[in-house]
N, C-alpha and C. Protein backbone atom coordinates (compact mmCIF):
# COMPACT_ATOMS: atom_id res chain seq x y z
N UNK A 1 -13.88 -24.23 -1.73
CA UNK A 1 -13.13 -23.48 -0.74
C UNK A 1 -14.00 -23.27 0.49
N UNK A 2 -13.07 -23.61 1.81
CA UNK A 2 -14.23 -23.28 3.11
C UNK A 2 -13.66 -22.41 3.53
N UNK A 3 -14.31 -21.58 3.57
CA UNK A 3 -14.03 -20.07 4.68
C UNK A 3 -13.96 -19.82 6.10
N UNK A 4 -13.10 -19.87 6.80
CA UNK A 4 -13.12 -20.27 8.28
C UNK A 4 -13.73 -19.13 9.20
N UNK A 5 -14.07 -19.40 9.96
CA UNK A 5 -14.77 -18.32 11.10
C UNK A 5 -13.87 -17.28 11.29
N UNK A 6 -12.47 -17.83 11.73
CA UNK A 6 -11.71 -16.66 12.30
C UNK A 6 -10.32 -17.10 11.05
N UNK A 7 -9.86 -16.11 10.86
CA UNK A 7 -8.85 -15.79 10.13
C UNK A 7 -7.62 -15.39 10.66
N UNK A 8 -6.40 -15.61 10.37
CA UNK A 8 -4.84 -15.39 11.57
C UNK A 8 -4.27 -14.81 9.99
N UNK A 9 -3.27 -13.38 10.08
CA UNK A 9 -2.43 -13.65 9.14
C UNK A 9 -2.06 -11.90 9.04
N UNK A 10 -0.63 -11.92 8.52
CA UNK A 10 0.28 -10.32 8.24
C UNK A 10 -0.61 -9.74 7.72
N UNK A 11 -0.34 -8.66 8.69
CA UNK A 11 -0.71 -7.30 7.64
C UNK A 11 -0.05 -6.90 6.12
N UNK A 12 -0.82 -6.32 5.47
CA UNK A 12 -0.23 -5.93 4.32
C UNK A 12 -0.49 -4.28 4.40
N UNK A 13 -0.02 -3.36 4.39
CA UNK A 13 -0.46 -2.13 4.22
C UNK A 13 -0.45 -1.58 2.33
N UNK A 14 -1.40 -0.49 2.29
CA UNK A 14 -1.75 0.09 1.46
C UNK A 14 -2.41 1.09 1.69
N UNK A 15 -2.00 2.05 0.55
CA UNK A 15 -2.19 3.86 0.96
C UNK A 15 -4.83 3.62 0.31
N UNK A 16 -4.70 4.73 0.16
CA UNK A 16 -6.14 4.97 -0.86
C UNK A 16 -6.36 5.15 -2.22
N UNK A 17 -7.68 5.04 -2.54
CA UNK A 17 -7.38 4.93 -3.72
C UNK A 17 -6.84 4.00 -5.07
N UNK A 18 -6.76 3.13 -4.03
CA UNK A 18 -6.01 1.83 -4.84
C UNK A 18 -7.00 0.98 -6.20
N UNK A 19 -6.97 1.48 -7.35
CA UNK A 19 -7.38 1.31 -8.51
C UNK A 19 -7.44 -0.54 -8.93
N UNK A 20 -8.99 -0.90 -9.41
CA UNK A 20 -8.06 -2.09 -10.36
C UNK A 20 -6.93 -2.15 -11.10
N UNK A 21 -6.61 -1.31 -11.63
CA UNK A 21 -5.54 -1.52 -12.79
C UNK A 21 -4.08 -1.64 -12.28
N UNK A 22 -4.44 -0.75 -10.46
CA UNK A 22 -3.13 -1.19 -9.75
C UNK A 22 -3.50 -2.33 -9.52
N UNK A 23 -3.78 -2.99 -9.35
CA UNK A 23 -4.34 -4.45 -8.58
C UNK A 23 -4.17 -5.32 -9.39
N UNK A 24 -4.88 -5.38 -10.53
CA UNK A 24 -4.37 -6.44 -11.62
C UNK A 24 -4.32 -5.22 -13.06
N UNK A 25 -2.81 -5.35 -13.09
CA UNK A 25 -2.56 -4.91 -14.68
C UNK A 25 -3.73 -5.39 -16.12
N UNK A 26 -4.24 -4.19 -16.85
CA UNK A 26 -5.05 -5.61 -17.55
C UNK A 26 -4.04 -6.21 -18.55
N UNK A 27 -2.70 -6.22 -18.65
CA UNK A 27 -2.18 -6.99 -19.78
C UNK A 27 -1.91 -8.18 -19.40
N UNK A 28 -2.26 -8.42 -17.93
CA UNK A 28 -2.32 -9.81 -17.29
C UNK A 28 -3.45 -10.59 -17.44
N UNK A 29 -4.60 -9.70 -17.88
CA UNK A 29 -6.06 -10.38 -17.49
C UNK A 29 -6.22 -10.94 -19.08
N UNK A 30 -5.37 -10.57 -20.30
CA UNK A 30 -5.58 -10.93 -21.66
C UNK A 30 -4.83 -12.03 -21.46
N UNK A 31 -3.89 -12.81 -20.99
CA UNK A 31 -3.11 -13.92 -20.63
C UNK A 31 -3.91 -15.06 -20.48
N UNK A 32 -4.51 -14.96 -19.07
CA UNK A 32 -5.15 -15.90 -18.56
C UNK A 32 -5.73 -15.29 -17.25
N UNK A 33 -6.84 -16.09 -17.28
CA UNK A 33 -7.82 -15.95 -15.94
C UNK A 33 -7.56 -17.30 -14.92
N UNK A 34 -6.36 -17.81 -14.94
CA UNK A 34 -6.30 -18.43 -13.86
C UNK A 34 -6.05 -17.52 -12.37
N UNK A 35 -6.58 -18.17 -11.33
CA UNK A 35 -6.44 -17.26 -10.40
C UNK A 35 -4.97 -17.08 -9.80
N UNK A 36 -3.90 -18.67 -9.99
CA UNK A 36 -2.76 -18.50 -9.10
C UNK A 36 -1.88 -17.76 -10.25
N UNK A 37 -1.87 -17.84 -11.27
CA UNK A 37 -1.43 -17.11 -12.60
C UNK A 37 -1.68 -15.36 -12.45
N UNK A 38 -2.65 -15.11 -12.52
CA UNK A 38 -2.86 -13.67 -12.19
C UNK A 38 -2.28 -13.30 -10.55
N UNK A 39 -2.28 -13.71 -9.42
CA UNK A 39 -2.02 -13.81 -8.60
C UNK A 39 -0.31 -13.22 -8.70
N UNK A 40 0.15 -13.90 -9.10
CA UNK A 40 1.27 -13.94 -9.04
C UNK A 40 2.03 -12.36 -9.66
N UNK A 41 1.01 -11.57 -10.12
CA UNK A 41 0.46 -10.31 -10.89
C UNK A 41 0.03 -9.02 -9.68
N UNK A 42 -0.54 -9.42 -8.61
CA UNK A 42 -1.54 -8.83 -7.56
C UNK A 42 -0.73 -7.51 -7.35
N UNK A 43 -0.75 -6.59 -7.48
CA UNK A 43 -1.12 -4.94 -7.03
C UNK A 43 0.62 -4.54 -7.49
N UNK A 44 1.11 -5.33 -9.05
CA UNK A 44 1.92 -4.80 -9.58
C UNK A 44 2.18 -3.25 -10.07
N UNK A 45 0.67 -2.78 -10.29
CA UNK A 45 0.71 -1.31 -10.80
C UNK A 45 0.64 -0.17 -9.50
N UNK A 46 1.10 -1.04 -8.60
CA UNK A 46 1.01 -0.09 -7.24
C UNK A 46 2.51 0.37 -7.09
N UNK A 47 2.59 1.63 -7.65
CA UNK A 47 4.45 2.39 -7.35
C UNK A 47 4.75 1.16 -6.15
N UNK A 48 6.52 0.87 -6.08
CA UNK A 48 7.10 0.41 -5.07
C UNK A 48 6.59 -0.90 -5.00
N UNK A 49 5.83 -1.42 -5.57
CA UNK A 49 5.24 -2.65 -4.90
C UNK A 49 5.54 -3.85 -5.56
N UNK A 50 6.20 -3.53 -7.28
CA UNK A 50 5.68 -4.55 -8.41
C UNK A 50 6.45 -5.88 -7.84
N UNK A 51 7.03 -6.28 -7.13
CA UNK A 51 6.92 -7.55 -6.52
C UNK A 51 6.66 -8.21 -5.84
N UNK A 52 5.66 -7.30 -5.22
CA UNK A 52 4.95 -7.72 -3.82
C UNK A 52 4.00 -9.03 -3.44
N UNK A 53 3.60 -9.58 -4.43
CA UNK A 53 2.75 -10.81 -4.54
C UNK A 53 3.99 -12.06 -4.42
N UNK A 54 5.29 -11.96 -4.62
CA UNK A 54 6.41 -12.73 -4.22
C UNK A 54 7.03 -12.75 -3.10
N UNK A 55 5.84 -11.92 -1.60
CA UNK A 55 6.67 -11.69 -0.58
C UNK A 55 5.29 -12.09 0.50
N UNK A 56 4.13 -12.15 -0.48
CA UNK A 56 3.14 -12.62 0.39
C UNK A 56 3.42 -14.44 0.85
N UNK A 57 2.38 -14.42 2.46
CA UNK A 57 2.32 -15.71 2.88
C UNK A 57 1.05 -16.19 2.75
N UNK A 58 0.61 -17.09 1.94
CA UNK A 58 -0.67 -17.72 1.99
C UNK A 58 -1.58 -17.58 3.63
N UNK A 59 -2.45 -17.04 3.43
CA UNK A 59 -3.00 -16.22 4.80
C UNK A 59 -2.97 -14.81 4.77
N UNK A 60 -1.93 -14.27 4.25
CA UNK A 60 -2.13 -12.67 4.72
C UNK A 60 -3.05 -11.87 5.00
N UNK A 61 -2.92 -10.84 5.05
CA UNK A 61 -4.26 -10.07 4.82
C UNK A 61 -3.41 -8.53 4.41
N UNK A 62 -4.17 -8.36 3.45
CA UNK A 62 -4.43 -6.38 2.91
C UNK A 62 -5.14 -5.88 3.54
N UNK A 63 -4.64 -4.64 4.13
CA UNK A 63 -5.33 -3.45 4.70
C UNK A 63 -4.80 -2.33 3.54
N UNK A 64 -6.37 -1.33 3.65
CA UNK A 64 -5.93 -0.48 2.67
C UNK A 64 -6.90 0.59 3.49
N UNK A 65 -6.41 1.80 2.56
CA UNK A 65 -6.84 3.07 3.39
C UNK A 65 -8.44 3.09 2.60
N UNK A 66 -8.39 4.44 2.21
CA UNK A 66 -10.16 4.75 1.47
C UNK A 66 -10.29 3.94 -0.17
N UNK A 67 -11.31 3.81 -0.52
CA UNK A 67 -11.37 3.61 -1.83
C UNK A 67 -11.03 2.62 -2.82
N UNK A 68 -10.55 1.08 -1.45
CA UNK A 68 -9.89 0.54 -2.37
C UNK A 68 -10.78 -0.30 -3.80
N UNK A 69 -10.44 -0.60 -4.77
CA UNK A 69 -10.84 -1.28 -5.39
C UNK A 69 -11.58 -0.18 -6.90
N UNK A 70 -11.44 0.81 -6.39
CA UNK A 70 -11.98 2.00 -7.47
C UNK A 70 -11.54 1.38 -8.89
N UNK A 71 -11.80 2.45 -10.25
CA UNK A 71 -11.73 2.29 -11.16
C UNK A 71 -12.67 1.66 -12.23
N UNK A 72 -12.04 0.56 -13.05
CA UNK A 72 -13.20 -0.13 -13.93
C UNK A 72 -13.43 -1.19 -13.03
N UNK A 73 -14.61 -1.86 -13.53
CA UNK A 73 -15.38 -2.88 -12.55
C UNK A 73 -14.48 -3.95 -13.14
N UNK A 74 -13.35 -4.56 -12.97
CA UNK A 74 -12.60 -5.65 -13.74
C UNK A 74 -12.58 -6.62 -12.42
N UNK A 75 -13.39 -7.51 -13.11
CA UNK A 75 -14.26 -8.73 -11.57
C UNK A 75 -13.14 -9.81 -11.34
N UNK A 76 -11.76 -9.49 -12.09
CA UNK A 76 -10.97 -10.45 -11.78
C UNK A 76 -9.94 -9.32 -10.63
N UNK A 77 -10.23 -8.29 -10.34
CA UNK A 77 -9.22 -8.04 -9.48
C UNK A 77 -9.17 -8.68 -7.87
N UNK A 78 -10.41 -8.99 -7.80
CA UNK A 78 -10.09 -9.65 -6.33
C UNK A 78 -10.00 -11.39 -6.40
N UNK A 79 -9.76 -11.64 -7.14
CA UNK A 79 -9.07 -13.07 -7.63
C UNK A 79 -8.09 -12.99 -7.60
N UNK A 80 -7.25 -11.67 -8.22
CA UNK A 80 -5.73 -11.68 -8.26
C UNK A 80 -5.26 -11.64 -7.20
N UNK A 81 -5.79 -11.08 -5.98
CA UNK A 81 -5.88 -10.85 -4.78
C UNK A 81 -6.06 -12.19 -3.76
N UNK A 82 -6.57 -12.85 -3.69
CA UNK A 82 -6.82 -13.92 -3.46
C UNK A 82 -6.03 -14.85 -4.11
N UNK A 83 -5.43 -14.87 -5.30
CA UNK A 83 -4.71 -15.75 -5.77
C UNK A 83 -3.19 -15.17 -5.42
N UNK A 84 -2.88 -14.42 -5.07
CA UNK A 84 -1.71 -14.16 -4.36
C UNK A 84 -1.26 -14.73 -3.28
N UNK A 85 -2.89 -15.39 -2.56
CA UNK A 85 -2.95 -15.96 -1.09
C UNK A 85 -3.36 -14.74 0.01
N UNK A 86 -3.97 -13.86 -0.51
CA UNK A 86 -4.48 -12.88 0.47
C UNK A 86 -5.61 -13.27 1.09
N UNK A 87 -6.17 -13.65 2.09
CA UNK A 87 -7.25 -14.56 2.62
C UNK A 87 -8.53 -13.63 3.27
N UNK A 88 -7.99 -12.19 3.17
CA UNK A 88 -9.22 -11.19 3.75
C UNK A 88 -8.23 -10.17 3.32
N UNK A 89 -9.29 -8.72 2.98
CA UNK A 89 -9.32 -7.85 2.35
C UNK A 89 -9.82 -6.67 3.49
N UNK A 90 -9.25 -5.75 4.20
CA UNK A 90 -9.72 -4.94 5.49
C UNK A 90 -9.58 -3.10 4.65
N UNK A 91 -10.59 -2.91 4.78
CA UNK A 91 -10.52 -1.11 4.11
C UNK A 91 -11.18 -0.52 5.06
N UNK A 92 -11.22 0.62 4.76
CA UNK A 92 -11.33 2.11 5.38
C UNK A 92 -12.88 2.37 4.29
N UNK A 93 -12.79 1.81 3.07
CA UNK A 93 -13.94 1.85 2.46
C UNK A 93 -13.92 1.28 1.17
N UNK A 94 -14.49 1.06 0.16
CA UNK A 94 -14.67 -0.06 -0.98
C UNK A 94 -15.45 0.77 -1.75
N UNK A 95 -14.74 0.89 -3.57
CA UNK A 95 -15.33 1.45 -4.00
C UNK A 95 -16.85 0.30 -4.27
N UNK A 96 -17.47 0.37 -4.82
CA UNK A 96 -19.43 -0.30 -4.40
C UNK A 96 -18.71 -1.45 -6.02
N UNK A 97 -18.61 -1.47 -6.56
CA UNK A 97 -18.20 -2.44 -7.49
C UNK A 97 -17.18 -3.36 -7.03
N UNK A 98 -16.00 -3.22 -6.66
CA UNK A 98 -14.90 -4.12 -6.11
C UNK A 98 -16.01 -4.54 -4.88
N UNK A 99 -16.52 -4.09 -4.07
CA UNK A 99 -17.42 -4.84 -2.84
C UNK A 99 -17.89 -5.73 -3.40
N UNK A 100 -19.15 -5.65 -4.56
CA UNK A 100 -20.03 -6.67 -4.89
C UNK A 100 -19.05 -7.75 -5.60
N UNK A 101 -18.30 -7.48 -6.30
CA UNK A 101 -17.29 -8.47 -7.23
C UNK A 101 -16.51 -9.57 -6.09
N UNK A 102 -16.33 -9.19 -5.10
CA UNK A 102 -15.38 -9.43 -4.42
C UNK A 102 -16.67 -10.12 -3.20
N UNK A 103 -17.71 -9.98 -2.79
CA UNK A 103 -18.86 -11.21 -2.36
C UNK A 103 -19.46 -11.90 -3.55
N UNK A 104 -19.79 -11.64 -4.54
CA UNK A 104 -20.11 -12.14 -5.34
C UNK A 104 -19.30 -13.45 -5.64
N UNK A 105 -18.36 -13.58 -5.80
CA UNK A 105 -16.81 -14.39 -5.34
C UNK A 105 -16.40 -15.05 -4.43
N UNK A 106 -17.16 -15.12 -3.60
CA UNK A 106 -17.29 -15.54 -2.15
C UNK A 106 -15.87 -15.35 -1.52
N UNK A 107 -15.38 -13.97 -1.60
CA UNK A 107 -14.10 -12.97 -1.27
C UNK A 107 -14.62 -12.74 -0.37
N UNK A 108 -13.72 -12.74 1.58
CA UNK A 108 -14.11 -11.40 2.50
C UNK A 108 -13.50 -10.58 2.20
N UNK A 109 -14.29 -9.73 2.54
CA UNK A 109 -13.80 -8.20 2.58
C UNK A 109 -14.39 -7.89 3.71
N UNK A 110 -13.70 -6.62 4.63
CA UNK A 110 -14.11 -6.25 6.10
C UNK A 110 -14.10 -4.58 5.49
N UNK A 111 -15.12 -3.74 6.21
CA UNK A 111 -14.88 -1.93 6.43
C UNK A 111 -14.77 -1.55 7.67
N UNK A 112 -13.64 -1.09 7.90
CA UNK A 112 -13.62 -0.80 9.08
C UNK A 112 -12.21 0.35 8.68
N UNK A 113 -12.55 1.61 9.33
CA UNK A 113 -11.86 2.72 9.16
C UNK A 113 -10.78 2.51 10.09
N UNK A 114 -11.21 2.01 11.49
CA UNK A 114 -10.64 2.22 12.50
C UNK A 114 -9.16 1.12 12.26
N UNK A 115 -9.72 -0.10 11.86
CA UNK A 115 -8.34 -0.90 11.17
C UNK A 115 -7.61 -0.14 10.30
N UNK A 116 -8.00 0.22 9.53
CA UNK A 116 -7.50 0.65 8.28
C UNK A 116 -6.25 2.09 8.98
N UNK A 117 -6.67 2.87 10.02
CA UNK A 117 -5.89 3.78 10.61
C UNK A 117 -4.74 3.38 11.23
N UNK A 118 -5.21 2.35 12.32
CA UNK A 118 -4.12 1.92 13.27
C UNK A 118 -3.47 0.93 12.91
N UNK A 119 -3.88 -0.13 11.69
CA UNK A 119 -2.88 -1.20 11.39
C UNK A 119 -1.38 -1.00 10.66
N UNK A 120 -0.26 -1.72 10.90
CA UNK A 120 0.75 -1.16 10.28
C UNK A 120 1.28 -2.48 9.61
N UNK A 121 1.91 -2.15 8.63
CA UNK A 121 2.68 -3.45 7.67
C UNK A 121 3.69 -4.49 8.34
N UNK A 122 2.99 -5.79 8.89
CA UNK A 122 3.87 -6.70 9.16
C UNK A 122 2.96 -6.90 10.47
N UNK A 123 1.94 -6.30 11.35
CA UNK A 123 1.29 -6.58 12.12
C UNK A 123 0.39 -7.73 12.32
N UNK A 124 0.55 -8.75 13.01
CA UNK A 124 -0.67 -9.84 13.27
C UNK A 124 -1.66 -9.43 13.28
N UNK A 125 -2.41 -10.26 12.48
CA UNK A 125 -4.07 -9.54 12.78
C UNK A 125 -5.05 -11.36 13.15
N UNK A 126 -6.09 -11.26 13.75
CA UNK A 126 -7.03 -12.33 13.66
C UNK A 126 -8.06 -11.69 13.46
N UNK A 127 -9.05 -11.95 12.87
CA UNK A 127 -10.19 -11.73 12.50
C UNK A 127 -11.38 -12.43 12.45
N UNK A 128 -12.17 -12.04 13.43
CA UNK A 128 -13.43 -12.96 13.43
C UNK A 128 -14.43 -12.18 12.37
N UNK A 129 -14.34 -12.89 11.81
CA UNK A 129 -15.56 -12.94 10.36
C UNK A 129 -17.28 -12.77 10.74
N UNK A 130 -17.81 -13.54 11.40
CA UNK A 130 -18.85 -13.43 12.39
C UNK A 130 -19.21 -12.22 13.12
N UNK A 131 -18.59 -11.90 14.11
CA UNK A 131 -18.61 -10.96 15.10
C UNK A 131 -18.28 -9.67 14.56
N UNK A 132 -17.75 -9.35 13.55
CA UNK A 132 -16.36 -8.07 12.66
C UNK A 132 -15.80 -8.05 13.41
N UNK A 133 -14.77 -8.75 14.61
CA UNK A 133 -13.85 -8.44 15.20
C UNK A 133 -12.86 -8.53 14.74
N UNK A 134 -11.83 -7.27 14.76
CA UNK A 134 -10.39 -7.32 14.19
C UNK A 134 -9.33 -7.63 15.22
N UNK A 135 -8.59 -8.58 15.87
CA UNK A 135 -7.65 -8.20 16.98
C UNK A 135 -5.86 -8.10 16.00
N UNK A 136 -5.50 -6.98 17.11
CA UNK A 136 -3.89 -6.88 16.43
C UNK A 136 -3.46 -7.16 17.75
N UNK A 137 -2.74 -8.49 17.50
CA UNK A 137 -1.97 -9.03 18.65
C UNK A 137 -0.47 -8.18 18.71
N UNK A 138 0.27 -7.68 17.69
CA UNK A 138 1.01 -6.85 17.56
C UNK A 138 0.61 -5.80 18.68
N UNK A 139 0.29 -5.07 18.14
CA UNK A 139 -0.43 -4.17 18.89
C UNK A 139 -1.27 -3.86 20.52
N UNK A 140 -1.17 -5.21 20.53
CA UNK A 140 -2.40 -5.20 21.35
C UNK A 140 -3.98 -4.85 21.49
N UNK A 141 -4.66 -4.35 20.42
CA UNK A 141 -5.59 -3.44 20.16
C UNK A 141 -6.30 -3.99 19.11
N UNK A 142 -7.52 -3.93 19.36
CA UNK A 142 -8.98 -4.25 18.71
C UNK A 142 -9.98 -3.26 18.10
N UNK A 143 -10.01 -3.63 16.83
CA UNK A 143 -11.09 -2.96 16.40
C UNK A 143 -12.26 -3.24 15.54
N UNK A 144 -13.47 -2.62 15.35
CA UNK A 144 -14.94 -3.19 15.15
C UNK A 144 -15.07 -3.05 13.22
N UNK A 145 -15.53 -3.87 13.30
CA UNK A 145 -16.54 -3.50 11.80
C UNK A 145 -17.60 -4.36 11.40
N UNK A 146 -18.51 -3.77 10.82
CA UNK A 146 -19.58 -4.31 10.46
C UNK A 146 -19.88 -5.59 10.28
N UNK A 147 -20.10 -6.49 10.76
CA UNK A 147 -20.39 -7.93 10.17
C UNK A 147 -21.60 -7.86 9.40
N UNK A 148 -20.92 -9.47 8.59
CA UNK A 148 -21.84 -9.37 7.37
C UNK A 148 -23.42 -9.74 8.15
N UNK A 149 -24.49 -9.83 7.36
CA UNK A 149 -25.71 -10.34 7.89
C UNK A 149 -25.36 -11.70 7.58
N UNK A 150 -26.53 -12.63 8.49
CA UNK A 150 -26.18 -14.17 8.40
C UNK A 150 -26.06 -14.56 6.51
N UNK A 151 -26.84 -13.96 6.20
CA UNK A 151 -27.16 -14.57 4.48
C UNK A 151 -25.56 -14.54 3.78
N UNK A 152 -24.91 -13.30 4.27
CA UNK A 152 -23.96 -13.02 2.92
C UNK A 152 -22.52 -13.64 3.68
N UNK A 153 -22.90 -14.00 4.71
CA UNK A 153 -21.75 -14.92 5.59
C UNK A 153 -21.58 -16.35 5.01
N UNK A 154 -22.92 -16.96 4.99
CA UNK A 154 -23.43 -18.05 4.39
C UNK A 154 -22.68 -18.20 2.61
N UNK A 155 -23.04 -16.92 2.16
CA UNK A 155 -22.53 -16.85 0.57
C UNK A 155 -21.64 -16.83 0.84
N UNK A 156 -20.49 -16.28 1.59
CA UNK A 156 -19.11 -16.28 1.29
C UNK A 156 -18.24 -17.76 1.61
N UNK A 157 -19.18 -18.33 2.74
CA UNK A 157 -18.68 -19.84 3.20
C UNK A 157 -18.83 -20.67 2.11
N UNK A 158 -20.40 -20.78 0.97
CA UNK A 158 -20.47 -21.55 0.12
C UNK A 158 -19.31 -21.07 -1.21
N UNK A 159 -18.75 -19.90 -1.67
CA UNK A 159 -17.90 -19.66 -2.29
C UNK A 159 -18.41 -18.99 -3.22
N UNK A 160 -19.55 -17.37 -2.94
CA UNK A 160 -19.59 -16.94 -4.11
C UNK A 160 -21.48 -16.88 -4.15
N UNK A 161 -22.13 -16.03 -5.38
CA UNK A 161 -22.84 -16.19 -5.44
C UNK A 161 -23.56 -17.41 -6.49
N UNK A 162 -23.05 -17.78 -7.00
CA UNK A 162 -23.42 -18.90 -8.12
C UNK A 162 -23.49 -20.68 -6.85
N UNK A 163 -22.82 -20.20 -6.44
CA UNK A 163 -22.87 -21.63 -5.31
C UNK A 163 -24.23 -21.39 -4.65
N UNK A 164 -24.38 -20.52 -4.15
CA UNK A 164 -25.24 -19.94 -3.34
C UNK A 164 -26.57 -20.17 -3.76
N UNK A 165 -26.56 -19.48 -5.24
CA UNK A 165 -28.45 -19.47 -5.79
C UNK A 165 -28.31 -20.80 -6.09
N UNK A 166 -27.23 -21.63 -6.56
CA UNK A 166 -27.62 -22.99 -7.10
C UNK A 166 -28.03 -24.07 -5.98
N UNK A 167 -27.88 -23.66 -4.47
CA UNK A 167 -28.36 -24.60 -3.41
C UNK A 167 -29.74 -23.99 -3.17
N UNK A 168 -29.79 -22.57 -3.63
CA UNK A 168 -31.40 -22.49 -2.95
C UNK A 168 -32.32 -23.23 -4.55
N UNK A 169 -31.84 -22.94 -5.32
CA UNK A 169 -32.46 -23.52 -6.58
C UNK A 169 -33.18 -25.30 -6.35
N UNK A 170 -31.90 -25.57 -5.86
CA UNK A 170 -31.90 -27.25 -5.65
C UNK A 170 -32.93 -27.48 -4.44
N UNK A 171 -32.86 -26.49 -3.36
CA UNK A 171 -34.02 -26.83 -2.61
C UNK A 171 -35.42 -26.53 -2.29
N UNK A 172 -35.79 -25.51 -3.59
CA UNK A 172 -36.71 -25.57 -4.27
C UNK A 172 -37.38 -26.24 -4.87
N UNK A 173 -36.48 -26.58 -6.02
CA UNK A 173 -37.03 -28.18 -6.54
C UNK A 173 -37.23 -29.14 -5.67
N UNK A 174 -36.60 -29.29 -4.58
CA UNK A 174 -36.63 -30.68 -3.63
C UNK A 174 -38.19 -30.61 -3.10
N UNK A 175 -38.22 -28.93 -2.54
CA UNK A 175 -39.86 -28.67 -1.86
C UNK A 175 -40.71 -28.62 -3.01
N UNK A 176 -41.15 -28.41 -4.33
CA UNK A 176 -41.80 -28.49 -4.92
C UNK A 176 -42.30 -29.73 -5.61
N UNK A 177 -41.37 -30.93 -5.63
CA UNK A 177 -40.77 -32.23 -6.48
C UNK A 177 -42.24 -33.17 -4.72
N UNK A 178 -41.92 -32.40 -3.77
CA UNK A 178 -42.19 -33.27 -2.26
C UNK A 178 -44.11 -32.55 -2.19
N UNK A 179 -44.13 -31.51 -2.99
CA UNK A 179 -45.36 -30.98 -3.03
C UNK A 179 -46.53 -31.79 -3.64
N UNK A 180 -45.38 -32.22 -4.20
CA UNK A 180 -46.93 -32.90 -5.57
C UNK A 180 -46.83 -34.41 -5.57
């Protein structure tokens, strides 16, 4: 999977607080760990929502208020998320487990409060990944968040952290193999 610089795609809104178990049911995760399979599952345990992964467009994007991703550390929830076709993940804040699960995965995820306030459900968003720029062409209106450092930009382009250590691995060996 290549991760593009800038990202185009609907808003999705979501309140705080948003739990794995809303995100992916676990009686889905005993099924199968395919991603478009669970996907098809994505933020069923969210009141009002349980069909909502049947209304997404490959591209979208979730915005969520505080906290999303809380609960048990279940490392398939941002797969389900992604396998829904959600292509970036924008919060107000991340509980510290769904963050790492979700780079670890070579998942974006953006923090930015100020999105997370002013975006509304069905709004264009583009997103430069690089820069943290959020633009809502809807809207008209831009807002900031943290960009990643070059390294974890890099991990999310190669797809994850296992892609990642296995190229620095390989070019280790290459400099050590050229040493001797």
């Amino acid at each position: 999977m290549t991760l593009p610089k800038v990202i185009r795609g609907k808003a999705w809104k979501f309140g705080a607080n948003i739990d794995t178990d809303q995100i992916i049911p676990a009686k889905y995760a005993i099924y199968s760990l395919d991603e478009k399979e669970l996907g098809k599952h994505a933020m069923e345990g969210v009141p009002g929502r349980e069909t909502w992964a049947s209304q997404v467009t490959a591209g979208d994007i979730l915005v969520a208020d505080s906290n999303f991703g809380c609960g048990s550390s279940r490392e398939i929830a941002p797969v389900a998320i992604r396998g829904a076709g959600i292509s970036l993940v924008i919060a107000d804040s991340y509980a510290r487990i769904f963050f790492r699960n979700a780079i670890n995965m070579g998942y974006p995820i953006l923090q930015s409060p100020q999105a997370a306030e002013a975006v509304h459900e069905g709004d264009e968003l583009e997103v430069d990944l690089d820069e943290g720029v959020i633009r809502n062409f809807t809207r008209g209106d831009e807002y900031r968040s943290e960009a990643f450092p070059q390294f974890m930009n890099e991990l999310l382009r190669m797809g994850g952290l296992v892609p990642w250590v296995r190229k620095r691995l390989e070019e280790r060996r290459k400099t050590a193999k050229a040493a001797s």
